[in-house]
N, C-alpha and C. Protein backbone atom coordinates (compact mmCIF):
# COMPACT_ATOMS: atom_id res chain seq x y z
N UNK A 1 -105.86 -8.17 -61.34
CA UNK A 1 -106.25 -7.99 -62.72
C UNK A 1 -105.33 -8.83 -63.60
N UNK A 2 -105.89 -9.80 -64.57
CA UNK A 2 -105.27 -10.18 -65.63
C UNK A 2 -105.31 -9.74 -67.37
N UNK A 3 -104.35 -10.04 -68.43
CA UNK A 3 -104.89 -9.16 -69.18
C UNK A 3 -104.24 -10.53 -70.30
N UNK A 4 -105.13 -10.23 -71.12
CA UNK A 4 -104.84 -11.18 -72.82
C UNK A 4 -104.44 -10.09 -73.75
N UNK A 5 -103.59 -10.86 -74.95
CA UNK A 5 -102.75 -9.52 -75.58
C UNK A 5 -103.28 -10.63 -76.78
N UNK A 6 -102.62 -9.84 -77.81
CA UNK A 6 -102.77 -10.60 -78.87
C UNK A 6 -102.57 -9.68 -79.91
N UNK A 7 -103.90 -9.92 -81.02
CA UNK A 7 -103.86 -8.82 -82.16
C UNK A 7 -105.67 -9.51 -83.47
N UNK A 8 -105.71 -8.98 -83.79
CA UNK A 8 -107.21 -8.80 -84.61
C UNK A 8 -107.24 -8.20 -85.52
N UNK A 9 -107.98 -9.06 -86.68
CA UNK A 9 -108.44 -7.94 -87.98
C UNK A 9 -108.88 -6.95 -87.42
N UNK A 10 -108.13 -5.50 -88.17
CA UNK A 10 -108.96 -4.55 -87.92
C UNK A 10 -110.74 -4.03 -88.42
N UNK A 11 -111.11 -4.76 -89.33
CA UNK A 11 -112.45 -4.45 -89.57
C UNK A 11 -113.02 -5.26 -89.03
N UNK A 12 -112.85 -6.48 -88.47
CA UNK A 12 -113.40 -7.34 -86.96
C UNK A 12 -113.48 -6.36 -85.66
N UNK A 13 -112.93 -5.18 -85.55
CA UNK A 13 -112.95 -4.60 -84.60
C UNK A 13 -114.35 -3.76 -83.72
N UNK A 14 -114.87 -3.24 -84.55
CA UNK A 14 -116.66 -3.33 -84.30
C UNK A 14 -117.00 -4.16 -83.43
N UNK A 15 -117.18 -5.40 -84.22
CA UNK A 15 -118.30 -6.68 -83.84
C UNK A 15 -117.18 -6.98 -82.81
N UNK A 16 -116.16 -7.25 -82.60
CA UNK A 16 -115.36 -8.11 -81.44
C UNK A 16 -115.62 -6.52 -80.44
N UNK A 17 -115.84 -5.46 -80.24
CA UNK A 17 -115.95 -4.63 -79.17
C UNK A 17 -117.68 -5.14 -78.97
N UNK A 18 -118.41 -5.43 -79.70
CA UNK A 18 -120.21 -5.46 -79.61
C UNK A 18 -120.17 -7.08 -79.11
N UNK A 19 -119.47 -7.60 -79.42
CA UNK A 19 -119.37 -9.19 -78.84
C UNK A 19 -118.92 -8.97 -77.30
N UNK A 20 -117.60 -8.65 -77.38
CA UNK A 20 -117.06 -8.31 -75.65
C UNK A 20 -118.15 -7.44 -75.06
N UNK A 21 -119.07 -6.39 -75.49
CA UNK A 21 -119.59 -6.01 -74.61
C UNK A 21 -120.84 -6.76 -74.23
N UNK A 22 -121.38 -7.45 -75.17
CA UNK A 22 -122.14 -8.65 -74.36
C UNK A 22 -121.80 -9.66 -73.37
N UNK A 23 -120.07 -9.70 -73.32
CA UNK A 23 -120.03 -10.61 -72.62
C UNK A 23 -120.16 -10.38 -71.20
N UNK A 24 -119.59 -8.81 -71.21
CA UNK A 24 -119.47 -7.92 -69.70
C UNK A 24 -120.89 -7.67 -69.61
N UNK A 25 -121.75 -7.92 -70.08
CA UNK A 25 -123.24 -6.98 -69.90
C UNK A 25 -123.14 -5.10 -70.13
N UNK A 26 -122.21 -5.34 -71.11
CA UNK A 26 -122.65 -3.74 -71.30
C UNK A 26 -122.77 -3.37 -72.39
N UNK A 27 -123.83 -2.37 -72.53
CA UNK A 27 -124.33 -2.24 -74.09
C UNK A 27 -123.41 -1.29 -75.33
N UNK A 28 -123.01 -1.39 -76.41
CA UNK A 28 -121.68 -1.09 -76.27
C UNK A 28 -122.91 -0.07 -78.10
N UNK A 29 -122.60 0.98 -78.21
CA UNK A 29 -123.40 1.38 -79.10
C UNK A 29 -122.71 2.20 -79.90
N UNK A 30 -123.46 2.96 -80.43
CA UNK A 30 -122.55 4.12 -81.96
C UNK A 30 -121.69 5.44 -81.34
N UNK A 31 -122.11 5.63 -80.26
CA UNK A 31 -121.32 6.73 -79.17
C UNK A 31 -120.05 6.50 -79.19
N UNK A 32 -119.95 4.77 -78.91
CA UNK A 32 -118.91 4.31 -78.18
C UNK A 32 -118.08 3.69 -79.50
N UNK A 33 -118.97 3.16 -80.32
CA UNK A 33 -117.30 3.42 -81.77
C UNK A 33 -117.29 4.43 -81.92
N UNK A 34 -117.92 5.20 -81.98
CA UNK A 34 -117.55 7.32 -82.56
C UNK A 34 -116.18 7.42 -81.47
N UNK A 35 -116.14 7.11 -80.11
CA UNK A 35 -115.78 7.55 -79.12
C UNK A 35 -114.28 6.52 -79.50
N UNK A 36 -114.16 5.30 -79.93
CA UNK A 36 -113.33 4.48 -80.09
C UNK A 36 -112.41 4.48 -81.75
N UNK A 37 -113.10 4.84 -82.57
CA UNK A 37 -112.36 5.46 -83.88
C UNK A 37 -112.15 6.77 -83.86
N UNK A 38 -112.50 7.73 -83.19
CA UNK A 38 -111.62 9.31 -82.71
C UNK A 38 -110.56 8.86 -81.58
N UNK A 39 -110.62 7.75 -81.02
CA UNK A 39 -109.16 7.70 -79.89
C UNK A 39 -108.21 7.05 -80.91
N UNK A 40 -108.71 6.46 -82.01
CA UNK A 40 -107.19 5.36 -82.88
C UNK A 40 -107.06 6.25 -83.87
N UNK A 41 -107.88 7.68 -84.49
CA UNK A 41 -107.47 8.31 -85.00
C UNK A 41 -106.42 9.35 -84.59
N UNK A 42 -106.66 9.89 -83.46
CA UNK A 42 -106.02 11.04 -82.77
C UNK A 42 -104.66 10.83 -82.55
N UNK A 43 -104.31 9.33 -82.27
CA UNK A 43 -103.00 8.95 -81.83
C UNK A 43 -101.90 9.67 -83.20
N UNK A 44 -100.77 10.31 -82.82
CA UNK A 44 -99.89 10.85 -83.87
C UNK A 44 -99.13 9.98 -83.99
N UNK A 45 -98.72 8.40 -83.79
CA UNK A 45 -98.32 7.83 -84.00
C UNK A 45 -98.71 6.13 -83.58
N UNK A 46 -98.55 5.40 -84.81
CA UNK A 46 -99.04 4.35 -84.75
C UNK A 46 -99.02 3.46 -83.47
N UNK A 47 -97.44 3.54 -82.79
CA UNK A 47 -97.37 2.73 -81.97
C UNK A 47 -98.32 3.42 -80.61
N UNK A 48 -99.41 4.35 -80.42
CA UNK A 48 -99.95 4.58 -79.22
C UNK A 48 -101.18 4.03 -78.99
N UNK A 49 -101.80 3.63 -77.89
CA UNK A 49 -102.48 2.85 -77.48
C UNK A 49 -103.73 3.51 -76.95
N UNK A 50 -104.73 2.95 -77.39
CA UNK A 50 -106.10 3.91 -77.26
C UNK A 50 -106.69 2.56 -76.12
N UNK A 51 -107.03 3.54 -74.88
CA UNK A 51 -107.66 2.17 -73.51
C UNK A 51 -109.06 3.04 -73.57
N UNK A 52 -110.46 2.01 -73.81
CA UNK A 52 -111.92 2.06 -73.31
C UNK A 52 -112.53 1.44 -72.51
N UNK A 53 -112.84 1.70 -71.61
CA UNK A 53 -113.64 0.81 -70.28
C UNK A 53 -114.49 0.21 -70.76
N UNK A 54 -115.21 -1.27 -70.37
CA UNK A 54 -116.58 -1.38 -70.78
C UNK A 54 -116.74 -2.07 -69.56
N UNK A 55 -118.27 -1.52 -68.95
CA UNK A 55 -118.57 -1.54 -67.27
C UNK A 55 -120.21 -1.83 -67.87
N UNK A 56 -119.90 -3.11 -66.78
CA UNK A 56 -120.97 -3.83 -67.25
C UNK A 56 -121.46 -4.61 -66.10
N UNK A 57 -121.43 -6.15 -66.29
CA UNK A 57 -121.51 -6.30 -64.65
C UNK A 57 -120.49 -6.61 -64.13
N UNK A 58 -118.93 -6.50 -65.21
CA UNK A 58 -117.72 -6.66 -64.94
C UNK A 58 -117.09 -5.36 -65.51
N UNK A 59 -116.45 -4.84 -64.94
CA UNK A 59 -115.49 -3.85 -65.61
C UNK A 59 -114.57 -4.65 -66.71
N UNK A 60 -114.03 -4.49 -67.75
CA UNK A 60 -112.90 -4.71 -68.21
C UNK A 60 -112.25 -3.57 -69.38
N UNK A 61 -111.33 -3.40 -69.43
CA UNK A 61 -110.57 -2.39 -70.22
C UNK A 61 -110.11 -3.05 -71.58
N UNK A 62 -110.14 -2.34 -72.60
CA UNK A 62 -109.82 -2.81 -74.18
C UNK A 62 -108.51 -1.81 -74.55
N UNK A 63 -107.14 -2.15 -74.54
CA UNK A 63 -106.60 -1.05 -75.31
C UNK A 63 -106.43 -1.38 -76.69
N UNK A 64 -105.98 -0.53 -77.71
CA UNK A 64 -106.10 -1.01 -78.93
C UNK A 64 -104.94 -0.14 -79.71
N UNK A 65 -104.20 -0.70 -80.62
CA UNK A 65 -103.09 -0.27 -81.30
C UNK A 65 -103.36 -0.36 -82.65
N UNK A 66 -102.58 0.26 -83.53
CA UNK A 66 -102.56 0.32 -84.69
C UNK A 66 -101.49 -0.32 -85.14
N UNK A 67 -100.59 -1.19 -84.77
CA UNK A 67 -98.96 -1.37 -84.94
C UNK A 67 -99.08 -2.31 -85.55
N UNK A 68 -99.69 -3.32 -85.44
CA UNK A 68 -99.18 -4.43 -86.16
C UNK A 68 -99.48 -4.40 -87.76
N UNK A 69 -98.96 -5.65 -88.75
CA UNK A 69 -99.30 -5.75 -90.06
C UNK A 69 -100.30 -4.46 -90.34
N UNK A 70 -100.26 -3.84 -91.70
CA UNK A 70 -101.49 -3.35 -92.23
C UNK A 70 -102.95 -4.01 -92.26
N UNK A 71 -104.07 -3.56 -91.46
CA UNK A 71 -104.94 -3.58 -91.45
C UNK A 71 -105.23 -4.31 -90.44
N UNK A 72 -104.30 -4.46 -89.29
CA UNK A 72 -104.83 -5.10 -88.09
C UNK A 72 -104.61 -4.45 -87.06
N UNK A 73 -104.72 -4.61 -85.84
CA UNK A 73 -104.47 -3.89 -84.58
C UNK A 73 -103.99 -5.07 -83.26
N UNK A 74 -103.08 -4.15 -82.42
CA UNK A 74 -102.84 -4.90 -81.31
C UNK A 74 -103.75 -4.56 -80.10
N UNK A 75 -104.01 -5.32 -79.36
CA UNK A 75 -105.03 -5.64 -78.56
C UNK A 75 -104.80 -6.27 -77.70
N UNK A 76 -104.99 -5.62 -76.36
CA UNK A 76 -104.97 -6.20 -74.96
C UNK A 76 -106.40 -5.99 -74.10
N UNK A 77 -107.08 -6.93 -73.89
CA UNK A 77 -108.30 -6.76 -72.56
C UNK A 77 -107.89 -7.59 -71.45
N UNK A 78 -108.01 -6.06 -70.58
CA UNK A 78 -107.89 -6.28 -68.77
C UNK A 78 -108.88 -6.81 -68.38
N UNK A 79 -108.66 -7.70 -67.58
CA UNK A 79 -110.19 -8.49 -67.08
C UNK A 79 -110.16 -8.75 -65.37
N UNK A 80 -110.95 -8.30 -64.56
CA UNK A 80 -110.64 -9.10 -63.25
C UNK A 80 -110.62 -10.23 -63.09
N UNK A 81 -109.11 -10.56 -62.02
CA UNK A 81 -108.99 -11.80 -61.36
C UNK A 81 -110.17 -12.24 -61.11
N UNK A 82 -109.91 -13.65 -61.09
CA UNK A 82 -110.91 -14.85 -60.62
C UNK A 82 -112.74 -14.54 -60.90
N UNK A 83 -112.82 -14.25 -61.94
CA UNK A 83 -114.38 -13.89 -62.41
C UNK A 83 -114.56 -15.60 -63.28
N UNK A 84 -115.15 -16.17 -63.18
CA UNK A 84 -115.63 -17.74 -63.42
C UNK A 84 -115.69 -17.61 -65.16
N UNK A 85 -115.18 -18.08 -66.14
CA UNK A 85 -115.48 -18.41 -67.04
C UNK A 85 -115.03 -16.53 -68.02
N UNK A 86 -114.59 -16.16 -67.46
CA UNK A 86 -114.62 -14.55 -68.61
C UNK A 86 -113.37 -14.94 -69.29
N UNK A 87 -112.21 -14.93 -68.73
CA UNK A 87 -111.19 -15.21 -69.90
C UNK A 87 -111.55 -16.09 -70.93
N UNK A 88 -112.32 -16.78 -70.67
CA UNK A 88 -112.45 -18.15 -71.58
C UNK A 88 -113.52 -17.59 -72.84
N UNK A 89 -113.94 -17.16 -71.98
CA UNK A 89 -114.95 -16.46 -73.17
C UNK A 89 -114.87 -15.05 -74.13
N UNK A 90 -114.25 -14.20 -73.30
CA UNK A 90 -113.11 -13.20 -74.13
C UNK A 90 -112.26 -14.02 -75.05
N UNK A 91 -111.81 -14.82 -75.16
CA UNK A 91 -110.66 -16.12 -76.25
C UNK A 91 -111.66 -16.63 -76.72
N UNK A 92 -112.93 -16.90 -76.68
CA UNK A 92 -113.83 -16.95 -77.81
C UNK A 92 -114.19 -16.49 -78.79
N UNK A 93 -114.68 -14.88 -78.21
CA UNK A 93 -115.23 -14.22 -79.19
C UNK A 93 -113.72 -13.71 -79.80
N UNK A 94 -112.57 -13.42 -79.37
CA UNK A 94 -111.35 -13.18 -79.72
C UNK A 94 -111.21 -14.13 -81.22
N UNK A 95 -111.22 -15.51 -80.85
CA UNK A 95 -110.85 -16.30 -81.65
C UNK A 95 -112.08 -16.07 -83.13
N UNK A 96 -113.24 -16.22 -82.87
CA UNK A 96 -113.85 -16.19 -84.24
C UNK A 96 -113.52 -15.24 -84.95
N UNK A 97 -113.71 -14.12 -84.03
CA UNK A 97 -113.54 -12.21 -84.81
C UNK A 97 -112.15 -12.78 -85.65
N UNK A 98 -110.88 -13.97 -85.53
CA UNK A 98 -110.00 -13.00 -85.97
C UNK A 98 -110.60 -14.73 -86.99
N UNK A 99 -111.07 -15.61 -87.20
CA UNK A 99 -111.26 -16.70 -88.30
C UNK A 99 -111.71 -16.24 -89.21
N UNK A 100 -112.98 -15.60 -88.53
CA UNK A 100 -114.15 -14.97 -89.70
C UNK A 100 -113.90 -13.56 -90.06
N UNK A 101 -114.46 -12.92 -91.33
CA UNK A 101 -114.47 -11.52 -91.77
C UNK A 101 -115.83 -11.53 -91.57
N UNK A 102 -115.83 -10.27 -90.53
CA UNK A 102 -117.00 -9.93 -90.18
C UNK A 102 -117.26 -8.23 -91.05
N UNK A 103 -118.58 -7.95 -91.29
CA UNK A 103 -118.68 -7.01 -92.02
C UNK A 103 -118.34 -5.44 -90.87
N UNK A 104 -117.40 -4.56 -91.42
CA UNK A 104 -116.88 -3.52 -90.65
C UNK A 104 -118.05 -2.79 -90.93
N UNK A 105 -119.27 -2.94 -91.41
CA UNK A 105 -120.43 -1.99 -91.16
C UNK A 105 -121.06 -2.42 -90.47
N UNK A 106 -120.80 -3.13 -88.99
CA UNK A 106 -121.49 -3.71 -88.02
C UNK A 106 -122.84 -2.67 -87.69
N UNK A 107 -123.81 -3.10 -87.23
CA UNK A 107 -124.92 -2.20 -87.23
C UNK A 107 -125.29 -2.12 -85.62
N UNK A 108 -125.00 -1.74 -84.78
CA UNK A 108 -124.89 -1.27 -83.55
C UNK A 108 -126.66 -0.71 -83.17
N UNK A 109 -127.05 -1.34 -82.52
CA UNK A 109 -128.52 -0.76 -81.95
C UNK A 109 -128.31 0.00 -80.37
N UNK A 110 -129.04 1.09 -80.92
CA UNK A 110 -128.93 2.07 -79.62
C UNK A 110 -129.92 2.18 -79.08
C-alpha cells in the first residue's frame, strides 16, 4: 500500500471525495457525506483523523483532518501498490479540487 498526504480546501471536500470515487468506481452518495461530516464533526479535537473506505474496483482509504490553516483539511489517500495509472490520477483530481473553488453544495445523485 502507498499513500499521498497533502491538504485541500475544505469546501472542495465534497466534489474531491465524488471525483475520487469515480476514480475507484465507487458511487460515493449523500449517506456517505452524512457518514463523512458526522466523523470530522465527532472528533473532540482538531488534530484527529476521520479514515473512509471507498471500495470500488479498487479499495482505497481517505483519512481527513481538520488541522491545517482555517478552512482546510489534511488529507491522506491509501491506494494499492502497483494499480496502473491511480496515483496519477488521485494527483489530478487532488490538484484541480485544491486550484478551483468548487461549490460546497455539491449535488450528489443517489
Amino acid at each position: 500500500m502507498e499513500f499521498l498526504d497533502g491538504w485541500l480546501h475544505g469546501r472542495n471536500l465534497k466534489g474531491f471525495l465524488a471525483a475520487l470515487s469515480d476514480v475507484v468506481g465507487y458511487h460515493f452518495g449523500n449517506l456517505d457525506w452524512d457518514a463523512v461530516e458526522a466523523g470530522l464533526e465527532s472528533g473532540s479535537d482538531d488534530g484527529e483523523w476521520f479514515t473512509y473506505p471507498l471500495v470500488g474496483r479498487v479499495e482505497v482509504e481517505i483519512s481527513i483532518s481538520r488541522t491545517l490553516e482555517e478552512g482546510d483539511c489534511g488529507v491522506k489517500v491509501f491506494l494499492p501498490a502497483g494499480e496502473p495509472c491511480l496515483r496519477e490520477q488521485v494527483q489530478v483530481a487532488w490538484s484541480i479540487f485544491n486550484r478551483f473553488d468548487v461549490s460546497p453544495h455539491v449535488d450528489l445523485v443517489d
